[in-house]
N, C-alpha and C. Protein backbone atom coordinates (compact mmCIF):
# COMPACT_ATOMS: atom_id res chain seq x y z
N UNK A 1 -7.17 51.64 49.05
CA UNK A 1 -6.58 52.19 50.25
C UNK A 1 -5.74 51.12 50.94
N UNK A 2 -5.32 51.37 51.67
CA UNK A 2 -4.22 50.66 52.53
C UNK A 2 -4.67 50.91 53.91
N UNK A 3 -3.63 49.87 54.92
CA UNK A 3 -4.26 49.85 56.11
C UNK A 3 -5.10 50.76 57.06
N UNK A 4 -4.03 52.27 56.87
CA UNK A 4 -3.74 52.56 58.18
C UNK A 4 -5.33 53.47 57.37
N UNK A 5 -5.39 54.24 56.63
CA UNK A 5 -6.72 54.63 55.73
C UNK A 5 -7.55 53.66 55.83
N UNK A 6 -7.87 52.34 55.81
CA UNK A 6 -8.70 51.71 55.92
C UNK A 6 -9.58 51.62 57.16
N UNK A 7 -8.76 51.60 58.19
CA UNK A 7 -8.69 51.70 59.73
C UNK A 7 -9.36 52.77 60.31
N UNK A 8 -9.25 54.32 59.52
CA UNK A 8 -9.49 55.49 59.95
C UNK A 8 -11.16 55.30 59.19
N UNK A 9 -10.96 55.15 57.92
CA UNK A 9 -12.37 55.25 57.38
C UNK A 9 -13.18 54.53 57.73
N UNK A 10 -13.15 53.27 58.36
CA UNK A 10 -13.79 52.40 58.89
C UNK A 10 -14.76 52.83 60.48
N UNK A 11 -14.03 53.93 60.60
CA UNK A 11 -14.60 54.45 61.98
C UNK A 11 -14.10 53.92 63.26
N UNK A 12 -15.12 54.14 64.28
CA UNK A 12 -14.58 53.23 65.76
C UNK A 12 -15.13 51.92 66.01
N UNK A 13 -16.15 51.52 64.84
CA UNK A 13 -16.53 50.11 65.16
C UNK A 13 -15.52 49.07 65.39
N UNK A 14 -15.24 47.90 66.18
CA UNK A 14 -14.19 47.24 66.03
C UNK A 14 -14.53 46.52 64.91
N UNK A 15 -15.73 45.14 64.83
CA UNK A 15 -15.76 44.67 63.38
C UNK A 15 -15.21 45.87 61.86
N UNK A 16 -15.77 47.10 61.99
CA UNK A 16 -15.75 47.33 61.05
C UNK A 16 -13.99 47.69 60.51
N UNK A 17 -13.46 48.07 62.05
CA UNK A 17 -11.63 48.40 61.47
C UNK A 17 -10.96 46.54 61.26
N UNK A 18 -11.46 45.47 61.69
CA UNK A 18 -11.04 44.19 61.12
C UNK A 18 -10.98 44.25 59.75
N UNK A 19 -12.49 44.40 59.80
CA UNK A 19 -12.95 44.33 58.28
C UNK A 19 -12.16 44.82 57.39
N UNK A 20 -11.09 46.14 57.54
CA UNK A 20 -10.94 46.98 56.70
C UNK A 20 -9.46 46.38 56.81
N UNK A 21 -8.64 46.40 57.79
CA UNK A 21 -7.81 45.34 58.17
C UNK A 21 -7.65 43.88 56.99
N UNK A 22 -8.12 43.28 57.31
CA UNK A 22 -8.42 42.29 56.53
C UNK A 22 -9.14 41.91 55.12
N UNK A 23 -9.66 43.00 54.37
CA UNK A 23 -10.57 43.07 53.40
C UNK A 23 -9.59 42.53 52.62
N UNK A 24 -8.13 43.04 52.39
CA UNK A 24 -7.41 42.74 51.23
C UNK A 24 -6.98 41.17 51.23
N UNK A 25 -7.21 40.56 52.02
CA UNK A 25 -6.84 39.12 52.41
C UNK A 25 -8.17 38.45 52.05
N UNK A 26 -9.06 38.76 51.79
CA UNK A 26 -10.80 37.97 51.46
C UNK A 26 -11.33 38.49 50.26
N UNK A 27 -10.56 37.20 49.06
CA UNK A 27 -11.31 37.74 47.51
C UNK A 27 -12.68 36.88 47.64
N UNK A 28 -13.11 37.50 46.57
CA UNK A 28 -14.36 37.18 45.78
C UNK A 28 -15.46 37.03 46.79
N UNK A 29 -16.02 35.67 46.61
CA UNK A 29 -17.42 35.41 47.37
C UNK A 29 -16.80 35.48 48.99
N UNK A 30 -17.55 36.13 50.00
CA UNK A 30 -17.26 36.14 51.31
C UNK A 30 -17.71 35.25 51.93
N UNK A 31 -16.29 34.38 52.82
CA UNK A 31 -16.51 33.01 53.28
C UNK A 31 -17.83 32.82 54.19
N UNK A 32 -18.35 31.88 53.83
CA UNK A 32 -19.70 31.46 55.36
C UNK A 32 -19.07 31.27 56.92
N UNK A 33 -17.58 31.16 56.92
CA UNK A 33 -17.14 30.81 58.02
C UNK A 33 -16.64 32.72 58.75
N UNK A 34 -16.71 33.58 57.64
CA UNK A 34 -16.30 34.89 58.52
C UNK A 34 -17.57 35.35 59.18
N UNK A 35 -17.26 35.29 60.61
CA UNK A 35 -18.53 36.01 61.17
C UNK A 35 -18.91 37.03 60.25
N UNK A 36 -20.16 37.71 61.01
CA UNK A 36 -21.70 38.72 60.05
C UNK A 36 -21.08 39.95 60.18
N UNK A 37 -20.59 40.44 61.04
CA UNK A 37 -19.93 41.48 61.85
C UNK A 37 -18.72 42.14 60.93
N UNK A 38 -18.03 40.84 61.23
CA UNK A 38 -16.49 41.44 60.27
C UNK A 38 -16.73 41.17 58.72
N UNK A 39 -17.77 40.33 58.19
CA UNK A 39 -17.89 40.81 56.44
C UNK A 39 -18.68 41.90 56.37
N UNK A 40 -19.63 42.53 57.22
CA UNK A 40 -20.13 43.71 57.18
C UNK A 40 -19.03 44.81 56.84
N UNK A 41 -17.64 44.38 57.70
CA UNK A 41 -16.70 45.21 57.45
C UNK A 41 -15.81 45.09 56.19
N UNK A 42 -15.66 43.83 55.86
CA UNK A 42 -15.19 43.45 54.70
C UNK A 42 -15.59 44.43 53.53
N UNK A 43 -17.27 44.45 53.26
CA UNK A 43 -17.47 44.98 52.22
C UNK A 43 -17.93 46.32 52.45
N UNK A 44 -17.27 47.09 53.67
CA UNK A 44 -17.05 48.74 53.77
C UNK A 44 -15.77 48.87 53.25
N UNK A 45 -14.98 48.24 53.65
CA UNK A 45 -13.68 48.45 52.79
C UNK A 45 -13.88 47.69 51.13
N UNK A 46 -14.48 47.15 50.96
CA UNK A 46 -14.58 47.06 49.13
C UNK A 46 -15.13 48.47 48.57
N UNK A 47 -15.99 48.75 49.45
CA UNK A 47 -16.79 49.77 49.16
C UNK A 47 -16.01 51.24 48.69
N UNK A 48 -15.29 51.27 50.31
CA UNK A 48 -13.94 51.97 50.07
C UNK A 48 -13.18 52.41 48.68
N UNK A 49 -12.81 51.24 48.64
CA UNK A 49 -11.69 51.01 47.38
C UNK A 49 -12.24 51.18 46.57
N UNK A 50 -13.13 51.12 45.71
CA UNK A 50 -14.06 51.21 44.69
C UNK A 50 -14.71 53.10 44.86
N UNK A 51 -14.56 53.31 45.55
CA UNK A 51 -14.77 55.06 45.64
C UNK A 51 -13.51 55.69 45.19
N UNK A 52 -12.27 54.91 46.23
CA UNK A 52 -10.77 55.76 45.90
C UNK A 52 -10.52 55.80 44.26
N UNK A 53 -10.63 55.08 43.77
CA UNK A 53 -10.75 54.35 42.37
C UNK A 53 -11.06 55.20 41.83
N UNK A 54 -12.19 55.94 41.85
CA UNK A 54 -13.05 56.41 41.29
C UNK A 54 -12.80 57.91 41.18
N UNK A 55 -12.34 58.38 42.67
CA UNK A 55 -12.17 60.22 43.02
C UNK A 55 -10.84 60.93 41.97
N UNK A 56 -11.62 61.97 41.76
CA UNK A 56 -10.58 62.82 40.82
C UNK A 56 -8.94 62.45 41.49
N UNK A 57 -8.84 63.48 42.77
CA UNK A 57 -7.57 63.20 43.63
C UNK A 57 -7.09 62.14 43.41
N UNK A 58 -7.29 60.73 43.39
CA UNK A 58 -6.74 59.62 43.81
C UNK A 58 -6.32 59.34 42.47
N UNK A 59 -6.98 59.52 41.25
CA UNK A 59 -6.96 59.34 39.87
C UNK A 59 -5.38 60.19 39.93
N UNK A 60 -5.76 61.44 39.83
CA UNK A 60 -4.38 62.65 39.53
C UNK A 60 -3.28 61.96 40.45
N UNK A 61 -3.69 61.57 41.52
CA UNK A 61 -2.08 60.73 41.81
C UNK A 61 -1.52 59.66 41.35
N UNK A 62 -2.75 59.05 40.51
CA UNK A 62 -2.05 57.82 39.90
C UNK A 62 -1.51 58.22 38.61
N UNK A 63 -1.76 59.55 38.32
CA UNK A 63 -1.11 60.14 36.95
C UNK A 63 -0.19 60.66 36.97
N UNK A 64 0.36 60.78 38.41
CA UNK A 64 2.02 61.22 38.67
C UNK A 64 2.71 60.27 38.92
N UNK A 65 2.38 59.09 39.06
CA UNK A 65 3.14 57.75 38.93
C UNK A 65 4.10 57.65 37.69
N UNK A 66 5.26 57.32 37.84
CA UNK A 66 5.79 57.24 36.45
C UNK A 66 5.25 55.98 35.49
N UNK A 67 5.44 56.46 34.15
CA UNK A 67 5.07 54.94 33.31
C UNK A 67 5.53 54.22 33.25
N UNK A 68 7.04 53.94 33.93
CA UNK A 68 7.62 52.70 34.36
C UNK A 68 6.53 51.80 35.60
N UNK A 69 6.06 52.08 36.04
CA UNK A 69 5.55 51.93 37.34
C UNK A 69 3.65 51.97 37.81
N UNK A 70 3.61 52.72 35.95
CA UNK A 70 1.62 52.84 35.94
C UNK A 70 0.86 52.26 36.49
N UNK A 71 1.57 50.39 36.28
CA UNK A 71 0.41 49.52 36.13
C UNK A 71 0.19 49.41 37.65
N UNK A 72 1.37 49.33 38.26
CA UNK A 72 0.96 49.52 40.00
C UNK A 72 0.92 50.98 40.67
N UNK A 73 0.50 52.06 40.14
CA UNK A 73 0.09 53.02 40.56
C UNK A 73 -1.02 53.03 41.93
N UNK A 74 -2.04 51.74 41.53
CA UNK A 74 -3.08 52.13 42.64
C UNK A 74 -2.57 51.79 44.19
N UNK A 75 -1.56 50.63 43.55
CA UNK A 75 -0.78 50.28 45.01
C UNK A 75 0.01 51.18 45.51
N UNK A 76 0.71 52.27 45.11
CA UNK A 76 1.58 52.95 44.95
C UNK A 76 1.09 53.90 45.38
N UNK A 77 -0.46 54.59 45.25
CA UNK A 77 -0.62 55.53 45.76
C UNK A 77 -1.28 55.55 47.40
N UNK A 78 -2.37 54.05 47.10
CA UNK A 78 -2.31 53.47 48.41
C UNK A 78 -1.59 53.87 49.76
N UNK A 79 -0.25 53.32 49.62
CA UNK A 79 0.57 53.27 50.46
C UNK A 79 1.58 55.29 50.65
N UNK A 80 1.31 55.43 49.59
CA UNK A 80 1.56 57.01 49.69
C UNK A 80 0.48 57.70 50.34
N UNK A 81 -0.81 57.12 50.15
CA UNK A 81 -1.77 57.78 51.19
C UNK A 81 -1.82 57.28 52.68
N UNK A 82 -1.28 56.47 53.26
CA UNK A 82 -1.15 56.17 54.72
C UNK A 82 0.07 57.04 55.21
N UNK A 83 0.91 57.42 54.30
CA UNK A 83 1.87 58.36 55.06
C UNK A 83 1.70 59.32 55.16
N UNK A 84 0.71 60.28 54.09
CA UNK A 84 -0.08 61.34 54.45
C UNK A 84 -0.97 61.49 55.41
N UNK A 85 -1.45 60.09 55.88
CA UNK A 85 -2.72 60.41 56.86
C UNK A 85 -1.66 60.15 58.36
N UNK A 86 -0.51 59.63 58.18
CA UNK A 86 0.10 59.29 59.30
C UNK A 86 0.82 60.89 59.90
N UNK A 87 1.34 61.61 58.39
CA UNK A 87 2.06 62.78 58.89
C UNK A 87 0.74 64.00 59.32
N UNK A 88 -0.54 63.94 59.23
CA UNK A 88 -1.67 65.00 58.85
C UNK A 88 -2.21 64.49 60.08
N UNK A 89 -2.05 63.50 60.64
CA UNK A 89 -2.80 62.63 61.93
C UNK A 89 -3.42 62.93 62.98
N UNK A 90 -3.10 64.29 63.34
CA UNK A 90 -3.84 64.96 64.21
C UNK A 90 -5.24 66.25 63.55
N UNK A 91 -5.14 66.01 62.12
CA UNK A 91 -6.50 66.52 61.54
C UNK A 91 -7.69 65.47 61.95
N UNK A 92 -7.55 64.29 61.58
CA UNK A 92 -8.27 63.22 61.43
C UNK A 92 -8.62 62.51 62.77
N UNK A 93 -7.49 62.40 63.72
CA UNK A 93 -8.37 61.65 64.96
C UNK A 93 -7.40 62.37 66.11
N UNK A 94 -8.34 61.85 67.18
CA UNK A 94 -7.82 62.68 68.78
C UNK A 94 -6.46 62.10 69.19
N UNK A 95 -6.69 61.07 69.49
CA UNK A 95 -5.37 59.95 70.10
C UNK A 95 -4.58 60.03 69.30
N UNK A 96 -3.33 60.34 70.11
CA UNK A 96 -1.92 59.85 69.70
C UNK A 96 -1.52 58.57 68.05
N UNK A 97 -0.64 58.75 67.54
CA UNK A 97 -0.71 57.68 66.51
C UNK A 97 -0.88 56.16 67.06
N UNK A 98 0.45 56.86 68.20
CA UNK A 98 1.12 55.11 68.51
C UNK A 98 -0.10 54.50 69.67
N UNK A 99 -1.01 55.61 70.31
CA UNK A 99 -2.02 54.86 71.09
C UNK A 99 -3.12 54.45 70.28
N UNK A 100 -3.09 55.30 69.14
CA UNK A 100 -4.23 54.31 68.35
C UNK A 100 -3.93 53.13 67.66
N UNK A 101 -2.60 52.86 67.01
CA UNK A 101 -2.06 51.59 66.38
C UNK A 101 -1.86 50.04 67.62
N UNK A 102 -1.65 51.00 69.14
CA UNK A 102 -1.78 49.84 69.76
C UNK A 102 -3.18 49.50 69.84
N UNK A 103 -3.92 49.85 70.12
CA UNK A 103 -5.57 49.70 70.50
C UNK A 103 -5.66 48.09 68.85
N UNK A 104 -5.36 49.29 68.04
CA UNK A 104 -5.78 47.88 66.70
C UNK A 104 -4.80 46.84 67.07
N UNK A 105 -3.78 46.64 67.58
CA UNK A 105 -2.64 45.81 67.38
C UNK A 105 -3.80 44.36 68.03
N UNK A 106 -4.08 45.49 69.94
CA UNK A 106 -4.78 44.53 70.44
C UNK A 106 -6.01 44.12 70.03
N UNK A 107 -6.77 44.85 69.25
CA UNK A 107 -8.26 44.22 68.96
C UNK A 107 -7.88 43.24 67.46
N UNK A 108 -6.64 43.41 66.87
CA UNK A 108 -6.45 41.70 66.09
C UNK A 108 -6.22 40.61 66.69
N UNK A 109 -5.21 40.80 68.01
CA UNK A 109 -4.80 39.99 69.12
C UNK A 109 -6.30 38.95 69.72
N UNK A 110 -7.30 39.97 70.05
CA UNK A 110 -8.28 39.55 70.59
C UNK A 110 -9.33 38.99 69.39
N UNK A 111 -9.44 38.58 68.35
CA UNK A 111 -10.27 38.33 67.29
C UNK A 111 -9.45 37.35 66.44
N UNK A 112 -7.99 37.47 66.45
CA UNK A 112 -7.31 36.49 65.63
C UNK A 112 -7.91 35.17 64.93
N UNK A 113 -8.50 34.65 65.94
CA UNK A 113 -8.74 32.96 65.47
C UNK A 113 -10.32 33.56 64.77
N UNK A 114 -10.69 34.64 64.01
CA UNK A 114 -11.69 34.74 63.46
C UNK A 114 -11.44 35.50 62.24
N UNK A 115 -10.46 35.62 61.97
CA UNK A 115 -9.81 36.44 61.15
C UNK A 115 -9.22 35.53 60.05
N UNK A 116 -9.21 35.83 58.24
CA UNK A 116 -8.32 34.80 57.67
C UNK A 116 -7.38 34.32 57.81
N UNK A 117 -6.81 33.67 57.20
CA UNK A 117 -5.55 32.98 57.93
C UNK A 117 -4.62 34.05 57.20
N UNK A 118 -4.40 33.90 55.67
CA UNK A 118 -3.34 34.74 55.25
C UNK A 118 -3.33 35.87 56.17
N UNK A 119 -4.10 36.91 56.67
CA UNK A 119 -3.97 38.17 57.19
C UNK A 119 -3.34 37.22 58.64
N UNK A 120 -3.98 36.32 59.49
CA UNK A 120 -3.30 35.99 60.66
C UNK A 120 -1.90 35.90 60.30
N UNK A 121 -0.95 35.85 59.21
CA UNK A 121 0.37 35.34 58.96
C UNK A 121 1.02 36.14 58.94
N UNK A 122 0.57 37.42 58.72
CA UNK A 122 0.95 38.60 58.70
C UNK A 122 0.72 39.68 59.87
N UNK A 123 -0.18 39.72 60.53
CA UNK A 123 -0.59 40.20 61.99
C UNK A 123 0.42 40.40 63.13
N UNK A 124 1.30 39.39 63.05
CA UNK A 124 2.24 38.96 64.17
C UNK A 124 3.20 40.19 63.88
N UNK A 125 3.82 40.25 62.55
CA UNK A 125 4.88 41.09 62.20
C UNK A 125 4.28 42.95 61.95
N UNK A 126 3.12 42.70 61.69
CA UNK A 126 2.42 44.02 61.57
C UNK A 126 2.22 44.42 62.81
N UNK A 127 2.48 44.17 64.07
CA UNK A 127 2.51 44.77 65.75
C UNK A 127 3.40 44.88 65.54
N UNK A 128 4.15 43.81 66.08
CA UNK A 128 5.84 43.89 66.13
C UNK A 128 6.51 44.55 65.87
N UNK A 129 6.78 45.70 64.82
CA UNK A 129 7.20 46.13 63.31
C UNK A 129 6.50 47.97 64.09
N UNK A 130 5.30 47.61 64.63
CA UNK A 130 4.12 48.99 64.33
C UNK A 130 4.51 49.81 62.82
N UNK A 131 4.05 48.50 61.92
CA UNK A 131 4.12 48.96 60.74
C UNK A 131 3.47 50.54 60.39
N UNK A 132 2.10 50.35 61.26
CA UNK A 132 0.69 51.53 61.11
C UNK A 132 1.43 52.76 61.32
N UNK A 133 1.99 52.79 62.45
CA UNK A 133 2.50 54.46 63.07
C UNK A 133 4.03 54.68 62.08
N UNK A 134 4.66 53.31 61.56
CA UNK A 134 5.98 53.68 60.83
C UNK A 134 5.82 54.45 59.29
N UNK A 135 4.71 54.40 58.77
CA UNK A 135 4.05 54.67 57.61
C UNK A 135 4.84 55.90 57.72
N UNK A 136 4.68 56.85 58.51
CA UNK A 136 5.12 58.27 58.58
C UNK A 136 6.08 58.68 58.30
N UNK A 137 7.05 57.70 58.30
CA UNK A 137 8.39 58.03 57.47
C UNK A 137 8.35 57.33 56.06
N UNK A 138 9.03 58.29 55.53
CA UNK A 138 8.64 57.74 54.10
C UNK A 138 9.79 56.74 53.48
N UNK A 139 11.04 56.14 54.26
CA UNK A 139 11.33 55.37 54.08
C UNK A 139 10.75 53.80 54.40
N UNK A 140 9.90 54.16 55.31
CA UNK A 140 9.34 52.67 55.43
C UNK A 140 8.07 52.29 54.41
N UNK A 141 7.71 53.52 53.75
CA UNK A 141 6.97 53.00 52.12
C UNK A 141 8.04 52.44 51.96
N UNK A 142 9.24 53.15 51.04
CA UNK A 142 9.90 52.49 50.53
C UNK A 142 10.38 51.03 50.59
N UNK A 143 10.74 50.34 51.25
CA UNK A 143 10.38 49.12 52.63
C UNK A 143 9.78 48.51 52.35
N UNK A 144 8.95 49.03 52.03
CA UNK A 144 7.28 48.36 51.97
C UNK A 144 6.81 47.96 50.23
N UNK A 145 7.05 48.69 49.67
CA UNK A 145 7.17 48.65 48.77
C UNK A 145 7.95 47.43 48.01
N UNK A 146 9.52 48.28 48.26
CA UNK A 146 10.56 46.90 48.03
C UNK A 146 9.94 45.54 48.64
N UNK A 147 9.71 45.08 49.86
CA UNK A 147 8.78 44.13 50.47
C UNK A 147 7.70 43.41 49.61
N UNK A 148 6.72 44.01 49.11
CA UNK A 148 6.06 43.81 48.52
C UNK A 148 6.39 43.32 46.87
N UNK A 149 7.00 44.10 46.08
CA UNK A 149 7.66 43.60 45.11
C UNK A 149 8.31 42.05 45.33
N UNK A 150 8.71 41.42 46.50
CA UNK A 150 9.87 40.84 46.37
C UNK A 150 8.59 39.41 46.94
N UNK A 151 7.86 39.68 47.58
CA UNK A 151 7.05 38.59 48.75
C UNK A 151 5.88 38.59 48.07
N UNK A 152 4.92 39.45 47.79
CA UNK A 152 2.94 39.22 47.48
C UNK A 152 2.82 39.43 46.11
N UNK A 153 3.64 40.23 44.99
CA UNK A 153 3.37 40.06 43.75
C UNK A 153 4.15 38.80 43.51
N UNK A 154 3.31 38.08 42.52
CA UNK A 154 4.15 36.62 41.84
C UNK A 154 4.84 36.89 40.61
N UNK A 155 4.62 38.05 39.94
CA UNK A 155 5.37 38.32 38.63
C UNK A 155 6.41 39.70 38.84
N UNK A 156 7.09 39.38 37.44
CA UNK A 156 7.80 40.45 38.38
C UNK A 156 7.59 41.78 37.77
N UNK A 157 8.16 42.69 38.42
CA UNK A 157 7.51 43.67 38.96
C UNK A 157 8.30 45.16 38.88
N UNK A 158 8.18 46.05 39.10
CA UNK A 158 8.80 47.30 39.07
C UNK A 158 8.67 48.18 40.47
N UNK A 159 7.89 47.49 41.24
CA UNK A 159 8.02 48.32 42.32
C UNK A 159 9.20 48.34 43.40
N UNK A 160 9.59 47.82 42.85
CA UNK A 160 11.26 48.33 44.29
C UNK A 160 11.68 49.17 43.15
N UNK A 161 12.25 50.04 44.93
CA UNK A 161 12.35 51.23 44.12
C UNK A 161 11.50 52.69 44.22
N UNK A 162 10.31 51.88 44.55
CA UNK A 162 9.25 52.95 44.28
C UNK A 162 8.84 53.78 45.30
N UNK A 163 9.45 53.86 45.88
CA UNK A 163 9.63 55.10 47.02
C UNK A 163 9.92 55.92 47.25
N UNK A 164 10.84 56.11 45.85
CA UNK A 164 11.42 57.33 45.05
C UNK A 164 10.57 58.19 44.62
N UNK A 165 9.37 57.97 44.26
CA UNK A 165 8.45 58.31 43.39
C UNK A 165 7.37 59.73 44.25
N UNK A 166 7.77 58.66 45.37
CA UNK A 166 6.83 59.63 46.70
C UNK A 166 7.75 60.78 46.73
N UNK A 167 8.63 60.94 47.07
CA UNK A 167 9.89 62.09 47.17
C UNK A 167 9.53 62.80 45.76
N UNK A 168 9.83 62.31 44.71
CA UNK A 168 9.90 62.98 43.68
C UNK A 168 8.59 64.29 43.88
N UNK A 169 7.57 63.88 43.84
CA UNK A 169 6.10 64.61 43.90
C UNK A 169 5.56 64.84 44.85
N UNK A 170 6.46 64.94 45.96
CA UNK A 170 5.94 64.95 47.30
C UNK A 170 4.81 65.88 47.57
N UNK A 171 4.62 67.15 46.80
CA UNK A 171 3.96 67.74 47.36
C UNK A 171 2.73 67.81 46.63
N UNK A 172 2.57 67.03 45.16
CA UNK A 172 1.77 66.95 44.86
C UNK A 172 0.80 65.62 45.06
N UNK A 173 1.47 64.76 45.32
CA UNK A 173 0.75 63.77 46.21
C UNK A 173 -0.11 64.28 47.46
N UNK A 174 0.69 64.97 47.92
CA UNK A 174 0.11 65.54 49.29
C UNK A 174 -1.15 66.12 49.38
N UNK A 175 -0.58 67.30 48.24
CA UNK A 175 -2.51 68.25 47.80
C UNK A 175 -3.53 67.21 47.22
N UNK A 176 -3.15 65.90 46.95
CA UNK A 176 -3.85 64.98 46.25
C UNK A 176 -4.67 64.43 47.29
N UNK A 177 -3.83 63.93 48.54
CA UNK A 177 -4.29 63.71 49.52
C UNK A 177 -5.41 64.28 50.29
N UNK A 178 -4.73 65.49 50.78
CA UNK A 178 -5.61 66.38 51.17
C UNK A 178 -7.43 66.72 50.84
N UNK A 179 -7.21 66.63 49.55
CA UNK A 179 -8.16 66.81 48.93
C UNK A 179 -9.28 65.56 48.99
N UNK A 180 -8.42 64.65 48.95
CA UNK A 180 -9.09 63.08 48.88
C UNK A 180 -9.71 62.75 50.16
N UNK A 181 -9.20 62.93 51.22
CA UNK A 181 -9.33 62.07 52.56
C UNK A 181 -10.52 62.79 52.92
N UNK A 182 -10.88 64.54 53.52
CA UNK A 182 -12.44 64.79 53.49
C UNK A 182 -13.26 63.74 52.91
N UNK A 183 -13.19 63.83 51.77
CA UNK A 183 -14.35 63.56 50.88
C UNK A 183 -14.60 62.06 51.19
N UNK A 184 -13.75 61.08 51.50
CA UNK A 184 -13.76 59.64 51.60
C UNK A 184 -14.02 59.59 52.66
N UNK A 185 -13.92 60.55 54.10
CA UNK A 185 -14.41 60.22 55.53
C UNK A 185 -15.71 60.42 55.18
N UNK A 186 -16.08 61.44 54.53
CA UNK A 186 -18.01 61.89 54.39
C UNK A 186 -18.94 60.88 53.63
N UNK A 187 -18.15 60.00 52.96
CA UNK A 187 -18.62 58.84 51.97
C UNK A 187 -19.15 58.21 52.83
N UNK A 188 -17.35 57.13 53.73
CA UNK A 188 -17.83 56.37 54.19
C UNK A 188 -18.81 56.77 55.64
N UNK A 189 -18.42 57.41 56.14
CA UNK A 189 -19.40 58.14 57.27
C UNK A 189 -21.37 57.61 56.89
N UNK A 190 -21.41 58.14 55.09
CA UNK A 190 -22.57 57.98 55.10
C UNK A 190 -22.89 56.63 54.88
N UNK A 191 -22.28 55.63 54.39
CA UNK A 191 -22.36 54.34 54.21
C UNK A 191 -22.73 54.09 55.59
N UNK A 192 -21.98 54.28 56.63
CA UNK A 192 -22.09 53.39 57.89
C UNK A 192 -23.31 53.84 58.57
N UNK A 193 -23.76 54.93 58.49
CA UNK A 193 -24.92 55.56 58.80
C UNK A 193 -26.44 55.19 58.45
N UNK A 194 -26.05 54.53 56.96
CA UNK A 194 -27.05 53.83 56.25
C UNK A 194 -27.58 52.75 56.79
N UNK A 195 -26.45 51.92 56.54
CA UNK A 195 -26.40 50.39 57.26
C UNK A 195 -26.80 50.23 58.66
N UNK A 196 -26.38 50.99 59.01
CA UNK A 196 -26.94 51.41 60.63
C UNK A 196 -28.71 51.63 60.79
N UNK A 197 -29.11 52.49 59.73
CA UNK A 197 -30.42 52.77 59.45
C UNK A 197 -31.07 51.63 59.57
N UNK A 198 -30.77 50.98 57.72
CA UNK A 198 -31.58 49.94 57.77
C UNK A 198 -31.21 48.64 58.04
N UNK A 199 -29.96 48.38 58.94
CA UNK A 199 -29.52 47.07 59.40
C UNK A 199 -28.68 46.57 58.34
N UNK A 200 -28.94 46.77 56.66
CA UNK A 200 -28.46 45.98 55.51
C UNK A 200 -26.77 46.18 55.59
């Protein structure tokens, strides 16, 4: 998943929307220096990702990816699923887009110096930008995409460009979506419910 999905599935905890925020910036073993709070959130969003992975929906959209473009499908659909949840946005939560993207802008603002650094390097331009609420147009995948191709992959790559791809299948991405996002709010819903239970 990608941010703005990460953010939503994460719930209203603040650690836990950092966490989800930031998960993609914290590989492997989770540092001793990230507070208890926000790796709690860390590994709701691993948790996450490792479900999307997994769901029929999310699969069938990575099978409309072209085979120029397969191997980054999961990124690809990723970011095709934040523009679905951005354009569908009033299924999923009460508030306004742009009042909920500020609320996160400020609770990174207020947590920054606890947060990794790579994600702090990026934070500044992700307000600035209101990357979260721009998702909704589907040129700023594209954007994003191209962006990405050109800055965070080190090899090269096929994704510029790939924004085309969303247009092409637009609507079957969409029913892909649709289908997907229930089922991943009721997941994580029960994860957090758990943890909540037994503290773990």
């Amino acid at each position: 998943m990608n941010y703005l999905a990460h953010l939503v599935l994460a719930g209203d905890d603040p650690a836990d929307r950092l966490g989800g925020l930031a998960g993609d910036f914290v590989k492997g073993v989770l540092p001793g220096s990230l507070p208890a709070d926000l790796a709690a959130g860390v590994r709701l969003h691993r948790a996450i990702d490792l479900y999307a992975d997994a769901h029929p929906a999310f699969r069938q959209s990575r099978e409309r990816v072209s085979t120029l473009r397969r191997r980054y499908a999961g990124v690809m659909v990723d970011m095709f699923y934040d523009h679905f949840l951005a354009v569908h946005w009033a299924r999923y939560r009460d508030e306004p887009l742009r009042v909920y993207t500020r609320s996160v802008y400020g609770l990174v603002a207020e947590r920054a110096g606890e947060l990794p650094a790579s994600f702090g390097d990026v934070a500044p331009c992700m307000a600035a930008q209101d990357w979260l609420a721009s998702y909704r147009d589907p040129r700023a995948i594209a954007t994003a995409l191209d962006r990405m191709s050109q800055h965070r992959l080190r090899r090269a790559n096929p994704l510029a460009g790939g924004g085309l791809e969303l247009l092409d299948d637009y609507a079957g991405f969409e029913t892909d979506f649709l289908a997907f996002f229930p089922d991943a709010q009721a997941f994580t819903a029960s994860l957090r419910a758990d943890r909540d239970r037994t503290g773990a």
